[in-house]
Protein backbone atom coordinates (compact mmCIF):
# COMPACT_ATOMS: atom_id res chain seq x y z
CA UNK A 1 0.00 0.00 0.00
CA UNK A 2 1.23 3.46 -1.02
CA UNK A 3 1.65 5.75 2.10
CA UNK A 4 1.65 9.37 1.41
CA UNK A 5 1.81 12.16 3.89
CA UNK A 6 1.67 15.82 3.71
CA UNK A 7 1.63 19.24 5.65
CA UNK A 8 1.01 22.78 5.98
CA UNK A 9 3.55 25.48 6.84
CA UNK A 10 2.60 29.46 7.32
CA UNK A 11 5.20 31.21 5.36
CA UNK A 12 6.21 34.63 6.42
CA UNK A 13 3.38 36.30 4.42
CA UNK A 14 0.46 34.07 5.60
CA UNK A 15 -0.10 32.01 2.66
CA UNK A 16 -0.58 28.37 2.59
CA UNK A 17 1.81 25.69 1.08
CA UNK A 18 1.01 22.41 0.90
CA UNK A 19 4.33 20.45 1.19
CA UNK A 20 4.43 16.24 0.01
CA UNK A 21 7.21 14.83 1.58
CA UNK A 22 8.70 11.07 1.60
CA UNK A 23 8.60 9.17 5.56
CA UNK A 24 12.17 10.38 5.66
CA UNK A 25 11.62 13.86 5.33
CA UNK A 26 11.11 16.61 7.88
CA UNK A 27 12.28 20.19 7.05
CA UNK A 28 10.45 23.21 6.25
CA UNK A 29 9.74 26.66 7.90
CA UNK A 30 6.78 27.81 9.85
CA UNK A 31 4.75 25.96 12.13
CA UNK A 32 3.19 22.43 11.22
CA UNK A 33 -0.35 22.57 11.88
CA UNK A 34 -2.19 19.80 10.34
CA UNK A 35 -0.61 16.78 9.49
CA UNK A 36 -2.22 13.16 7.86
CA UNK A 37 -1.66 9.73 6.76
CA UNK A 38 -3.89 8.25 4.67
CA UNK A 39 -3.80 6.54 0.96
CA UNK A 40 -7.63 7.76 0.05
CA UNK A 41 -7.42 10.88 -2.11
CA UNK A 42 -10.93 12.14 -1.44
CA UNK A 43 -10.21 11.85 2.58
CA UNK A 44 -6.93 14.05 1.59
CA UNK A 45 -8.97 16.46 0.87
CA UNK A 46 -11.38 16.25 3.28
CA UNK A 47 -8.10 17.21 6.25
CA UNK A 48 -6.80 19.62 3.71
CA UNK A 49 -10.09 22.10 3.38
CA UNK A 50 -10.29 21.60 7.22
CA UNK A 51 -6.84 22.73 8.26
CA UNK A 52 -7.41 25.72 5.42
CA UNK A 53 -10.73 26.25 7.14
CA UNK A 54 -8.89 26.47 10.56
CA UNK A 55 -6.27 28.93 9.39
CA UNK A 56 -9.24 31.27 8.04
CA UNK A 57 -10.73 30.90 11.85
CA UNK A 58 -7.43 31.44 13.18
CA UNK A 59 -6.98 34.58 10.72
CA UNK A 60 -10.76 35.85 11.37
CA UNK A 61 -10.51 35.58 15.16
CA UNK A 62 -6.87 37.53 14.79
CA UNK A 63 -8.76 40.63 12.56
CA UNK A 64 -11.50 40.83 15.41
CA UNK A 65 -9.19 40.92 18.02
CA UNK A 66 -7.00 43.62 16.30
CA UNK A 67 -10.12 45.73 15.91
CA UNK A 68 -11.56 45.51 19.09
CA UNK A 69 -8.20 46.43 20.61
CA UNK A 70 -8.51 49.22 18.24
CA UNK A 71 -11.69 50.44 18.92
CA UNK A 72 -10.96 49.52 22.37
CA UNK A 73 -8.04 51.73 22.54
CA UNK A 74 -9.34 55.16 20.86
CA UNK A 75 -12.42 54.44 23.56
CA UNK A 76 -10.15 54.75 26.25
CA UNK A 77 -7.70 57.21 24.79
CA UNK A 78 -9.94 59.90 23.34
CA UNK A 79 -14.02 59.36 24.19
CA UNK A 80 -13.50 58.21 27.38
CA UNK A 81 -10.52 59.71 29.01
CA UNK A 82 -12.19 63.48 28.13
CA UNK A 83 -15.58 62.48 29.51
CA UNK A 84 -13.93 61.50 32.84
CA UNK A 85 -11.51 64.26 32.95
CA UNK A 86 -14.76 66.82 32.64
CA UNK A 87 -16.55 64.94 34.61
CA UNK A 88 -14.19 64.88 37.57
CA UNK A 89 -13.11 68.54 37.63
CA UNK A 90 -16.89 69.76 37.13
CA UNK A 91 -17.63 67.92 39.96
CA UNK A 92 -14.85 68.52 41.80
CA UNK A 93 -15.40 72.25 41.36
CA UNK A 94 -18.87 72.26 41.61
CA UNK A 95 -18.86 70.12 45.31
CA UNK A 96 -16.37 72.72 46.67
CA UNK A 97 -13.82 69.81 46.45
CA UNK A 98 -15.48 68.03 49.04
CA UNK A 99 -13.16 64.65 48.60
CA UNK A 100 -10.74 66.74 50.38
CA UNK A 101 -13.10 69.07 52.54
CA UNK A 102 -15.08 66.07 53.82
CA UNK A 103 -11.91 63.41 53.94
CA UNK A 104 -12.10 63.24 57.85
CA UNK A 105 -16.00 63.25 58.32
CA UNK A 106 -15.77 59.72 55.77
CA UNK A 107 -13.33 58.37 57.85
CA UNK A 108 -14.95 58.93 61.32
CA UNK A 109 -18.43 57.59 59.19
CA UNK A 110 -16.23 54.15 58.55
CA UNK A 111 -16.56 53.67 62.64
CA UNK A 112 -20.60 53.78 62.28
CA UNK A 113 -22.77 50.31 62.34
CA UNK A 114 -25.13 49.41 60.64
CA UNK A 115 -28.94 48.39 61.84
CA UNK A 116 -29.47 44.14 62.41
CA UNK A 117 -28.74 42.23 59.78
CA UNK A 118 -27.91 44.90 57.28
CA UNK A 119 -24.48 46.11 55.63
CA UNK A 120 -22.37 48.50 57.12
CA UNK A 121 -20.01 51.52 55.70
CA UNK A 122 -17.20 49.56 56.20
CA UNK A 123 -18.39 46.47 54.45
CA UNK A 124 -20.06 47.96 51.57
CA UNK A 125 -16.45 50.19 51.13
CA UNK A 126 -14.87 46.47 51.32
CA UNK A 127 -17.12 45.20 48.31
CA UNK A 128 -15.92 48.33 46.39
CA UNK A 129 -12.56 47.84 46.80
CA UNK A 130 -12.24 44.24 46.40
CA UNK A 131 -13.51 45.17 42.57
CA UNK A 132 -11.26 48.05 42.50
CA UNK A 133 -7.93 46.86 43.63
CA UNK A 134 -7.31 44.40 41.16
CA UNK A 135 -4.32 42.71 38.94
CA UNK A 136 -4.47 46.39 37.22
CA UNK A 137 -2.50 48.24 40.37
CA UNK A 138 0.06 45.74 40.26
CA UNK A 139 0.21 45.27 36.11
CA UNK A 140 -0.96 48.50 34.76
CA UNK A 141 1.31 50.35 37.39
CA UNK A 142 4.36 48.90 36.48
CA UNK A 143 3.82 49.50 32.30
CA UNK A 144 2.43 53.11 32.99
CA UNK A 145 6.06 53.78 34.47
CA UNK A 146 7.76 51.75 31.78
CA UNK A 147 5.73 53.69 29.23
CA UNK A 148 5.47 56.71 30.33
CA UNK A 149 8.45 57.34 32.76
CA UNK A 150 7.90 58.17 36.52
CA UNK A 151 6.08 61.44 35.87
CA UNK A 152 3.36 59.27 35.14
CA UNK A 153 3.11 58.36 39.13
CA UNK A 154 2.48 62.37 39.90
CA UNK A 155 -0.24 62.46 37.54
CA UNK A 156 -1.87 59.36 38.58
CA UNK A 157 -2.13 60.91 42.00
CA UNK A 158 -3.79 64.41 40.74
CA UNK A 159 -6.39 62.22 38.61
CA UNK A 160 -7.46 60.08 41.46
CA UNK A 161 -7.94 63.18 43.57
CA UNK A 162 -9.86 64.81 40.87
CA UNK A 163 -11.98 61.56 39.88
CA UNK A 164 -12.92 60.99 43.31
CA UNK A 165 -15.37 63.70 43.08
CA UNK A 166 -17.28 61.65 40.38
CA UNK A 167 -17.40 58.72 42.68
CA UNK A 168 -18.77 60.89 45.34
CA UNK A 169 -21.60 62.30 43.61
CA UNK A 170 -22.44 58.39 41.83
CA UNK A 171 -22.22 56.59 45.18
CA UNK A 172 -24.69 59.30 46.58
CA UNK A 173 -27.22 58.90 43.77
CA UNK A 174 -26.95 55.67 44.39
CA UNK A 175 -28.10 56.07 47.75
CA UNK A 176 -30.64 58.09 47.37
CA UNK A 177 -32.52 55.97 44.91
CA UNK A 178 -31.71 52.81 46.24
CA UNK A 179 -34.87 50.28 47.04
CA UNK A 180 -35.08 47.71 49.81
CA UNK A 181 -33.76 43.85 49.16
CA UNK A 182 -34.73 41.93 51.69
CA UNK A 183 -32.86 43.07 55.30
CA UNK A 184 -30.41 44.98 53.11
CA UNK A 185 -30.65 47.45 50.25
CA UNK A 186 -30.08 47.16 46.27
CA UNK A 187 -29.16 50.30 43.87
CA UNK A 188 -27.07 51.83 41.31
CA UNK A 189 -26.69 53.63 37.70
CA UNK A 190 -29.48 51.96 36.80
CA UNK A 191 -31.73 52.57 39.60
CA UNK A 192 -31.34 55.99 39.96
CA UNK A 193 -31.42 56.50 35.65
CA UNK A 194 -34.94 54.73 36.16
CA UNK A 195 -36.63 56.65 39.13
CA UNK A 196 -35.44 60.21 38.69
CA UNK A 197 -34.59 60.83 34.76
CA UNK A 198 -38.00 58.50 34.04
CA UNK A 199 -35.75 56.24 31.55
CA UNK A 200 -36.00 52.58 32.50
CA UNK A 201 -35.27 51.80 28.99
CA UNK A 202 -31.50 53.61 29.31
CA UNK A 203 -31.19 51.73 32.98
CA UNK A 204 -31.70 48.19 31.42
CA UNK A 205 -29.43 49.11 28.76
CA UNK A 206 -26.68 50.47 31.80
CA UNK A 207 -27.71 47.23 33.66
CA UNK A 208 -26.83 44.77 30.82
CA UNK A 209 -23.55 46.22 30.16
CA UNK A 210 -22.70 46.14 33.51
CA UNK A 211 -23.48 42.09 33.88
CA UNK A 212 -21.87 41.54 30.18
CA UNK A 213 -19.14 43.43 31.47
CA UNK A 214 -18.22 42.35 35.42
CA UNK A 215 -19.97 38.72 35.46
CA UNK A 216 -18.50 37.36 32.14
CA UNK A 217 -15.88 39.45 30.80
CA UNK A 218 -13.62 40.35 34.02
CA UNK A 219 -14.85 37.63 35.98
CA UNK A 220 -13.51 35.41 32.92
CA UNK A 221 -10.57 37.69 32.97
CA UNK A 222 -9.59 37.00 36.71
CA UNK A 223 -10.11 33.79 37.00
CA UNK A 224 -7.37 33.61 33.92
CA UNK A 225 -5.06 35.64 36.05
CA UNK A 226 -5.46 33.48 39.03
CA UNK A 227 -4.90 30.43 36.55
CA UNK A 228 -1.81 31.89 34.97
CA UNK A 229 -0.40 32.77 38.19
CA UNK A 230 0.01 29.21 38.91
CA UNK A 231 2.71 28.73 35.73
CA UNK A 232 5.84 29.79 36.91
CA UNK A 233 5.71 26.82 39.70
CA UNK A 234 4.02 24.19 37.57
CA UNK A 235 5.99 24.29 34.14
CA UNK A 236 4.39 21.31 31.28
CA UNK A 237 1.76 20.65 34.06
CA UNK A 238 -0.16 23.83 33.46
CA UNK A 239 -3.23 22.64 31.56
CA UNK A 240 -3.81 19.77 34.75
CA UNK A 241 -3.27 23.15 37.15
CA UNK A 242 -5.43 25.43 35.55
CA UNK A 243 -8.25 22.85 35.52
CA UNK A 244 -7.84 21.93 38.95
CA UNK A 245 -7.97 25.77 39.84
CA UNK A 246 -11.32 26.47 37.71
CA UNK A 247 -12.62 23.74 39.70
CA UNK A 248 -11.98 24.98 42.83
CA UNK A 249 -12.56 28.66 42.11
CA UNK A 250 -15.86 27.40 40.65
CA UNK A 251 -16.72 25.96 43.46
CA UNK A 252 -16.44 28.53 45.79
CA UNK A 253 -17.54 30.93 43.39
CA UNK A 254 -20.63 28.93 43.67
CA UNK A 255 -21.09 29.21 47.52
CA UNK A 256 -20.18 32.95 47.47
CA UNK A 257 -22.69 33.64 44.58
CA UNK A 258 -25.95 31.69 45.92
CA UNK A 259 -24.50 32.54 49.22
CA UNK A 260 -25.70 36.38 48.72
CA UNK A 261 -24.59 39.84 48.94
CA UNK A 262 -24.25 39.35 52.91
CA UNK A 263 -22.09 36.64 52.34
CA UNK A 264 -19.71 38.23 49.79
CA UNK A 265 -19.62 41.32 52.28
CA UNK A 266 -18.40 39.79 54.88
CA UNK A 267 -15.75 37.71 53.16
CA UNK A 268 -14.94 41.20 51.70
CA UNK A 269 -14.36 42.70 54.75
CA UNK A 270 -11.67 39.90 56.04
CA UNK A 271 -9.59 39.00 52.66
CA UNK A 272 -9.40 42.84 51.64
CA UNK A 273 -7.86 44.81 54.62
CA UNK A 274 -4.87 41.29 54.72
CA UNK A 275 -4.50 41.63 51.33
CA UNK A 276 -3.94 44.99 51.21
CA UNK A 277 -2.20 45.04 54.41
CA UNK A 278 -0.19 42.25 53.07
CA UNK A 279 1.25 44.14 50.14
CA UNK A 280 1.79 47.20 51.77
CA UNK A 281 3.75 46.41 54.26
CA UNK A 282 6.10 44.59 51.18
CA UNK A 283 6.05 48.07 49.60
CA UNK A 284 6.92 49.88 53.20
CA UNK A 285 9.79 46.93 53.60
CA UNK A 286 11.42 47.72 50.13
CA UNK A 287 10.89 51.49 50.51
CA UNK A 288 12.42 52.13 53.84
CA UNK A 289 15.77 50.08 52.64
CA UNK A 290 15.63 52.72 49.71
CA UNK A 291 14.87 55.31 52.04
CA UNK A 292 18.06 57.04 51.09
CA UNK A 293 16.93 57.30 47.32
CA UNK A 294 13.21 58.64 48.37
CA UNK A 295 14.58 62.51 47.60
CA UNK A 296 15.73 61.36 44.16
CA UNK A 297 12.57 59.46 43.52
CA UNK A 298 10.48 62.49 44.17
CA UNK A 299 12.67 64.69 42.59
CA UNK A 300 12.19 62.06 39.46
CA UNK A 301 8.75 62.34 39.65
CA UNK A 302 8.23 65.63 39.94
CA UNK A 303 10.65 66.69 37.48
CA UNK A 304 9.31 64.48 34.66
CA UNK A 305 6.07 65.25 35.33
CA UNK A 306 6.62 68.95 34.20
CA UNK A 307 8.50 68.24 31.33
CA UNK A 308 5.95 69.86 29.28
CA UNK A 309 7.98 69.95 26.48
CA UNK A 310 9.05 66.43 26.69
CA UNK A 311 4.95 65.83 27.04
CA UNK A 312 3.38 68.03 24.51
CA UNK A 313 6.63 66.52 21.89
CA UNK A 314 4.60 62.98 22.10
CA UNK A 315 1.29 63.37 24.32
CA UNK A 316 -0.49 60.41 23.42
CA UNK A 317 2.52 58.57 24.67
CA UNK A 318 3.27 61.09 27.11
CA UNK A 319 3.79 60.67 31.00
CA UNK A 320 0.63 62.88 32.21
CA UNK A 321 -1.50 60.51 29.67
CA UNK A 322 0.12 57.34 31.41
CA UNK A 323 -0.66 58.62 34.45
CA UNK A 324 -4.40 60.16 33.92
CA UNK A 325 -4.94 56.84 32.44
CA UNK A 326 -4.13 54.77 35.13
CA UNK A 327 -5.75 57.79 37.97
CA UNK A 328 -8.82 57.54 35.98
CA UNK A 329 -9.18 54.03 35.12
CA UNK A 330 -7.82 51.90 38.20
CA UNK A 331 -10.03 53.13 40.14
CA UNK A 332 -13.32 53.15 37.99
CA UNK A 333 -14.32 56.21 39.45
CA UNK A 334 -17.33 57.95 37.48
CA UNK A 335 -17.41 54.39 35.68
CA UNK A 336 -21.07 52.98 37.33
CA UNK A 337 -19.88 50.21 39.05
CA UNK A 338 -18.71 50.74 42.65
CA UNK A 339 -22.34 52.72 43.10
CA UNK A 340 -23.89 49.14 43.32
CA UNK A 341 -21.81 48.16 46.37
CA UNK A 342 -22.89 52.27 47.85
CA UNK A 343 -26.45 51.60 47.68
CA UNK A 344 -26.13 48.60 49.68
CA UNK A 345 -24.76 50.35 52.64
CA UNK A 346 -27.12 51.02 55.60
CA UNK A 347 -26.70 54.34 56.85
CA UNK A 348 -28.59 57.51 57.82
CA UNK A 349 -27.53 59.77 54.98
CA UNK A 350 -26.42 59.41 51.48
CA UNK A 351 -23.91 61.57 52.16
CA UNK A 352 -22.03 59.10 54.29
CA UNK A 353 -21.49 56.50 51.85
CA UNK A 354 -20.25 59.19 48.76
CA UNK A 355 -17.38 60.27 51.24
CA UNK A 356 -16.70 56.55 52.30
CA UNK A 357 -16.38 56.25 48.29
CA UNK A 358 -14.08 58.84 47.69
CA UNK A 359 -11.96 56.62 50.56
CA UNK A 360 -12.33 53.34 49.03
CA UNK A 361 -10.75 55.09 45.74
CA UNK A 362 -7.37 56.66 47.66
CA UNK A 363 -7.26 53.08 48.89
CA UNK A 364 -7.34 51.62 45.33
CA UNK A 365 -4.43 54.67 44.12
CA UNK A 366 -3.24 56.43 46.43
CA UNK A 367 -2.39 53.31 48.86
CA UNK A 368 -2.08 50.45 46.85
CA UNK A 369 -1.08 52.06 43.41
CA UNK A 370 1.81 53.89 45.00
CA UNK A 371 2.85 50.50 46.81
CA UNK A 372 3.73 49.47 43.16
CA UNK A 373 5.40 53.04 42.46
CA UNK A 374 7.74 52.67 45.65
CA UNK A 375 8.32 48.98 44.61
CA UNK A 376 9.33 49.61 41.32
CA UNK A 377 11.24 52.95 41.55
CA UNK A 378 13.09 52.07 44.53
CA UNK A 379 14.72 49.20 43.00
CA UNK A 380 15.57 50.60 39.75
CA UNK A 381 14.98 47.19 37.52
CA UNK A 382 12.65 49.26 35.10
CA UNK A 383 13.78 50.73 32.05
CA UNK A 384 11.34 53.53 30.27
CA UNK A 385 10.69 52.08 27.19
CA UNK A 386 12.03 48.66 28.17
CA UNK A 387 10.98 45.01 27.70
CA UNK A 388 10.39 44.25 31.24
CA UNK A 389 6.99 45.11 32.14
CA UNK A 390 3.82 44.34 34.24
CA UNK A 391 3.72 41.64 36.85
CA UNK A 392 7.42 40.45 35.99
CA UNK A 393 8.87 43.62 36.42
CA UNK A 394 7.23 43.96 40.52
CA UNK A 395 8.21 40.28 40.40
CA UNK A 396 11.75 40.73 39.52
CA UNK A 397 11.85 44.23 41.81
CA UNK A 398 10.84 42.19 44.53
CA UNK A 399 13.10 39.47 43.99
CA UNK A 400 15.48 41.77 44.21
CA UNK A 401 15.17 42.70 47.85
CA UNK A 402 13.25 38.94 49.11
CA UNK A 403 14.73 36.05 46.95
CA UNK A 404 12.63 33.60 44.96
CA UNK A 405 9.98 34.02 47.96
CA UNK A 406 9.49 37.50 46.48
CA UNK A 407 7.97 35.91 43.37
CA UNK A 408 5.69 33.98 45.46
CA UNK A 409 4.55 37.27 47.50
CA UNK A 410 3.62 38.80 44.13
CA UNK A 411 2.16 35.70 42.81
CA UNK A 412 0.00 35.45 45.96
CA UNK A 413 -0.96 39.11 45.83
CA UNK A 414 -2.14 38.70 42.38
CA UNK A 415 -4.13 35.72 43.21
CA UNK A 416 -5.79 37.28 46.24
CA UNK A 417 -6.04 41.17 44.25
CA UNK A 418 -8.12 38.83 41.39
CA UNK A 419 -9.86 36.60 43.52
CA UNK A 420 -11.61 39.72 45.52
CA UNK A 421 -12.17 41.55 42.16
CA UNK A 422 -14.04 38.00 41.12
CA UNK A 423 -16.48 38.37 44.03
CA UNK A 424 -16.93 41.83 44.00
CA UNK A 425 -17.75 42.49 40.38
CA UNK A 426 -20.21 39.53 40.90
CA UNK A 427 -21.82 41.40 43.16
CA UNK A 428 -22.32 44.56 41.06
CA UNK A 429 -23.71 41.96 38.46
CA UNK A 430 -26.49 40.65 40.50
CA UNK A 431 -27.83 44.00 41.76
CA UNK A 432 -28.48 44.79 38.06
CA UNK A 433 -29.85 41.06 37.15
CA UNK A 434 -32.35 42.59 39.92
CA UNK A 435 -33.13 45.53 38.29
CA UNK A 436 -34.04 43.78 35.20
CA UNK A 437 -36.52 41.04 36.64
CA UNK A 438 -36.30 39.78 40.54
CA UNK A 439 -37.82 36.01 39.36
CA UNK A 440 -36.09 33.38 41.08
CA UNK A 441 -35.15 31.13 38.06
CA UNK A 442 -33.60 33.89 36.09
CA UNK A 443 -31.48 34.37 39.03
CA UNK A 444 -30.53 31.27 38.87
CA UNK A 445 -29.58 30.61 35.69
CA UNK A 446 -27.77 33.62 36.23
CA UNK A 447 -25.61 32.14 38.97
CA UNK A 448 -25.02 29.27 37.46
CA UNK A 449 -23.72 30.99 34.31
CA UNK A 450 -21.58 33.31 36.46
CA UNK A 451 -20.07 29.98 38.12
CA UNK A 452 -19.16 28.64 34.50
CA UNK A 453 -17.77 31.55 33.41
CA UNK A 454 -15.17 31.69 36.48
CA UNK A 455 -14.31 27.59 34.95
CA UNK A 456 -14.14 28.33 31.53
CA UNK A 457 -12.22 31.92 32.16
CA UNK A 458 -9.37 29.79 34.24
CA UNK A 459 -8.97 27.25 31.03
CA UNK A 460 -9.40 30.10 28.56
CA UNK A 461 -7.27 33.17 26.92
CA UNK A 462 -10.72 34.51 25.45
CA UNK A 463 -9.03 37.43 24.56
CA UNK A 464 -11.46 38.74 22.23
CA UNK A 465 -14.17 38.35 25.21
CA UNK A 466 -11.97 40.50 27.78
CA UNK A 467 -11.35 43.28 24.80
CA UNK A 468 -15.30 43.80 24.20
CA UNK A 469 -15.50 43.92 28.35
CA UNK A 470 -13.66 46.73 27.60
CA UNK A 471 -15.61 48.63 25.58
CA UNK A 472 -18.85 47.51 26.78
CA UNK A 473 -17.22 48.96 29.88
CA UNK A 474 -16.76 52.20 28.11
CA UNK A 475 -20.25 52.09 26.84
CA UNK A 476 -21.85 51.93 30.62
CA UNK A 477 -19.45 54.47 31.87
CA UNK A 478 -20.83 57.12 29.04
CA UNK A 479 -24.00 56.13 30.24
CA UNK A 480 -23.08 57.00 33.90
CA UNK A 481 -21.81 59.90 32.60
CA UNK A 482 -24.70 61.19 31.03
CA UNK A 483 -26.54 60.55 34.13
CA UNK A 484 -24.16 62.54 36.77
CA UNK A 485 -24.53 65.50 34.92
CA UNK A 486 -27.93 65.18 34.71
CA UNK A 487 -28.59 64.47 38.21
CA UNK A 488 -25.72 65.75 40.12
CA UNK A 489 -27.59 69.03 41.04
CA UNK A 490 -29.38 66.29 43.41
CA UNK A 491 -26.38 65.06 45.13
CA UNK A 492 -24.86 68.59 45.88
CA UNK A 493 -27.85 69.27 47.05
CA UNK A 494 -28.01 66.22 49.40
CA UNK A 495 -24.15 67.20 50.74
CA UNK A 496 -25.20 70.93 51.65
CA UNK A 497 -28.16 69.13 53.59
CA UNK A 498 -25.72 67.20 55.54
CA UNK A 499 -23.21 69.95 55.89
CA UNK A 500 -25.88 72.28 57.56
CA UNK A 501 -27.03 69.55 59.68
CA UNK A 502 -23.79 68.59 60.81
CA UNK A 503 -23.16 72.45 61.95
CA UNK A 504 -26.07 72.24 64.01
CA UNK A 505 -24.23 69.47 66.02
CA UNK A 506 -26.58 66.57 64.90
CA UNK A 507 -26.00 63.45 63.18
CA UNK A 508 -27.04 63.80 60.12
CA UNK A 509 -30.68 61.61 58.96
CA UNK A 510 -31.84 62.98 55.42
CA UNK A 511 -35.39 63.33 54.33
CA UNK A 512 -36.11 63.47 50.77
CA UNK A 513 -38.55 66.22 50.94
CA UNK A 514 -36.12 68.22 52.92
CA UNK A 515 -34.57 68.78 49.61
CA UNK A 516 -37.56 68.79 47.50
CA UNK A 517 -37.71 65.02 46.12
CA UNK A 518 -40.63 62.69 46.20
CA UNK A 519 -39.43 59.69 43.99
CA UNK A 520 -37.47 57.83 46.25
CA UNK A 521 -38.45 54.70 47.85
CA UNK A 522 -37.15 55.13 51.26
CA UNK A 523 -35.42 58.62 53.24
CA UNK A 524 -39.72 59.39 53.51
């Protein structure tokens, strides 16, 4: 019997050769990716459409990727970053800059409880961060000073400062318009777009991006990270790893989500405070053997960050778009998501929760963030411009003080930063599944998808997946947008309420009608 083999090699322009080769043979460039042995023509031709069929997949799923990251990118870099920036100093100009006025009042409201059985400042600030502070403020850090330079760092810090205005005023809309769940409360964008601009329509629109967004794209995308941060330790046994770890993040994924929002606040409020406490004390460590280089840091920072010739030469490349960048977006203030966890707080004013918000995002930036900063600069392994970037750059910087046990402190930190971004964003996701319908089988076919996602996001680079995230995340943020300049008149209002009350030595308890709503559920 005749025995006749042949391949299929990618040559450096793409095309497809078909290459018929004796038993013997072996050479050729490219990558082999079909190979057969058979002696029936019509079979022959049967593997050989299907391999050419699977390099047009391959091909089709590489175009769609390359134009979501490119509509994914002038999102970010043009629509987007404006919208926040305006949004953020308007607010921030138009509150009186109360995230700095008010900074003390939201920490002595963190001390508050909250009433039996419901969820306190302090937790629903946990829920927040946990889907703030994720792999991004290790990651996203480390390229922003690798892209940009350390000026980046000083405008990261004047962006957070400015954007925490914006989470102010959307974390005390939320608030105000949030609805009773059961012994705790529900709310958000969505809520407050339905009740007081009369647009249901636009909330369900807000509340499916947000579940498209947070339950299946990031969620996907974390459990990936959590996955890959298994590979350095487990070499060829990867696949085996990253099964075993869907299955168990699936599984617990599963008794957080049909646990409840109770449940994911209070393992919130453990894992977050050690895993932030965790990482800063790795940053204080490292800085305080660098102490000696702190003035030249600083002097780094600041100097770069007024090179305005060095910035306008290249802005979209620039340091002070690094840095807004990573001020704007690590945080997600203005975004619409951390208002979900707001509204679920129990307190006596709105008020209370928008300035534990503006906390929760100088914990995201101006604590962890700069924990990164100190790590990286202090050690000098970056290069601007360099190859070494992300997580093995605050790998290798912490190596460089710790050993090989520094890699597992970051790998740990970047399970534990993921894992609490998992939960959290799941929990934005279900207040909006809410909003849409409150049946109980929709909810829990929602869960159940939510737990495969966390499975199939561990096994998965869905890479196309994570980049529409993205933009569907840039979609619900204009939303958002839209709304806090429509309503924010409403929240300054609400702050001058509790600023007048709180001069007349009282704790401040706000009535709608005190100033002039009456489409609110609760606050009669």
């Amino acid at each position: 019997m005749h025995c006749s083999f042949f391949y299929y090699v990618c040559t450096p322009k793409d095309k497809i050769q078909k290459k018929n080769i004796s038993l013997h043979a072996g050479s050729g460039y490219g990558k082999i990716i079909w190979c057969v042995k058979h002696d029936n023509v019509r079979n022959m031709h049967m593997f050989e459409k299907n391999a050419e069929r699977r390099i047009r997949m391959e091909g089709m799923m590489k175009s769609l990727i390359a134009i979501s990251d490119a509509v994914d990118g002038w999102m970010y870099s043009n629509l987007l970053f404006w919208a926040l920036i305006a949004a953020g100093l308007f607010f921030t100009v138009r509150t009186g800059f109360v995230q700095i006025r008010l900074f003390p009042e939201g920490i002595r409201v963190l001390t508050e409880k909250s009433h039996d059985g419901g969820i306190s400042s302090f937790q629903a600030l946990m829920i927040a961060t946990a889907s703030r502070v994720g792999t991004g403020n290790i990651a996203g850090i480390a390229t922003a000073i690798v892209s940009g330079g350390p000026g980046a760092v000083f405008w990261m810090w004047i962006m957070a400062v400015v954007g925490a205005a914006s989470a102010f005023i959307e974390s005390t809309l939320a608030q105000i318009y949030k609805e009773k769940d059961g012994e705790i409360f529900k709310g958000g964008p969505a809520y407050y777009i339905e009740r007081a601009m009369h647009a249901r329509w636009l909330g369900v629109i807000f509340a499916i991006l947000l579940i498209l967004t947070f339950a299946f794209g990031f969620n996907g995308l974390q459990a990936y990270n959590i996955a890959s941060s298994l590979e350095h330790y487990v070499g060829d046994g990867y696949e085996t790893a990253a099964l075993i770890a869907g299955l168990v993040l699936a599984v617990i994924s599963a008794v957080l989500f049909f646990g409840g929002a109770q449940k994911i606040s209070l393992v919130s409020s453990v894992l977050v405070p050690i895993m932030a406490s965790v990482y800063i004390l790795i940053g204080i460590i490292i800085t305080l053997a660098h102490i000696g280089d702190l003035p030249m840091i600083f002097g780094m920072i600041f100097e770069e960050a007024f090179d305005f010739q060095a910035i306008f030469g290249g802005f979209a490349g620039s340091c002070m778009v690094w840095g807004v960048k990573r001020g704007l977006f690590s945080n997600e203030a203005g975004m619409g998501s951390a208002p979900n966890a707001a509204a679920a707080a129990d307190v006596s004013h709105p008020v209370k929760q928008g300035l534990v918000q503006v906390i929760s995002v100088f914990i995201d930036t101006i604590l962890i963030c700069s924990t990164t900063v100190f790590i990286v600069l202090c050690t000098g392994k970056y290069t601007v411009g360099g190859d070494l970037n992300g997580i093995p750059l605050v790998q290798q910087s912490v190596k460089s003080m710790f050993g090989e046990a520094g890699v597992g402190i970051i790998t740990v930190s970047v399970a534990l930063f993921a894992f609490t971004s998992l939960i959290g964003n799941y929990f934005y996701a279900e207040a909006n599944i809410k909003f849409i319908s409150e049946n109980k089988v929709f909810m829990a076919v929602f869960r159940l998808l939510a737990v495969a996602m966390v499975f199939v996001g561990a096994n998965s680079n869905l890479q196309l997946a994570w980049n529409l995230a993205d933009i569907l995340m840039g979609g619900m943020a204009m939303v958002n947008i839209l709304a806090m300049f429509c309503l924010g008149g409403i929240a300054v209002r609400a702050m001058n309420d509790y600023i007048e009350q709180k001069k007349e030595g009282k704790n401040p308890v706000f009535k709608a009608s005190s100033i002039g709503l009456d489409n609110t559920d609760l606050w009669k």
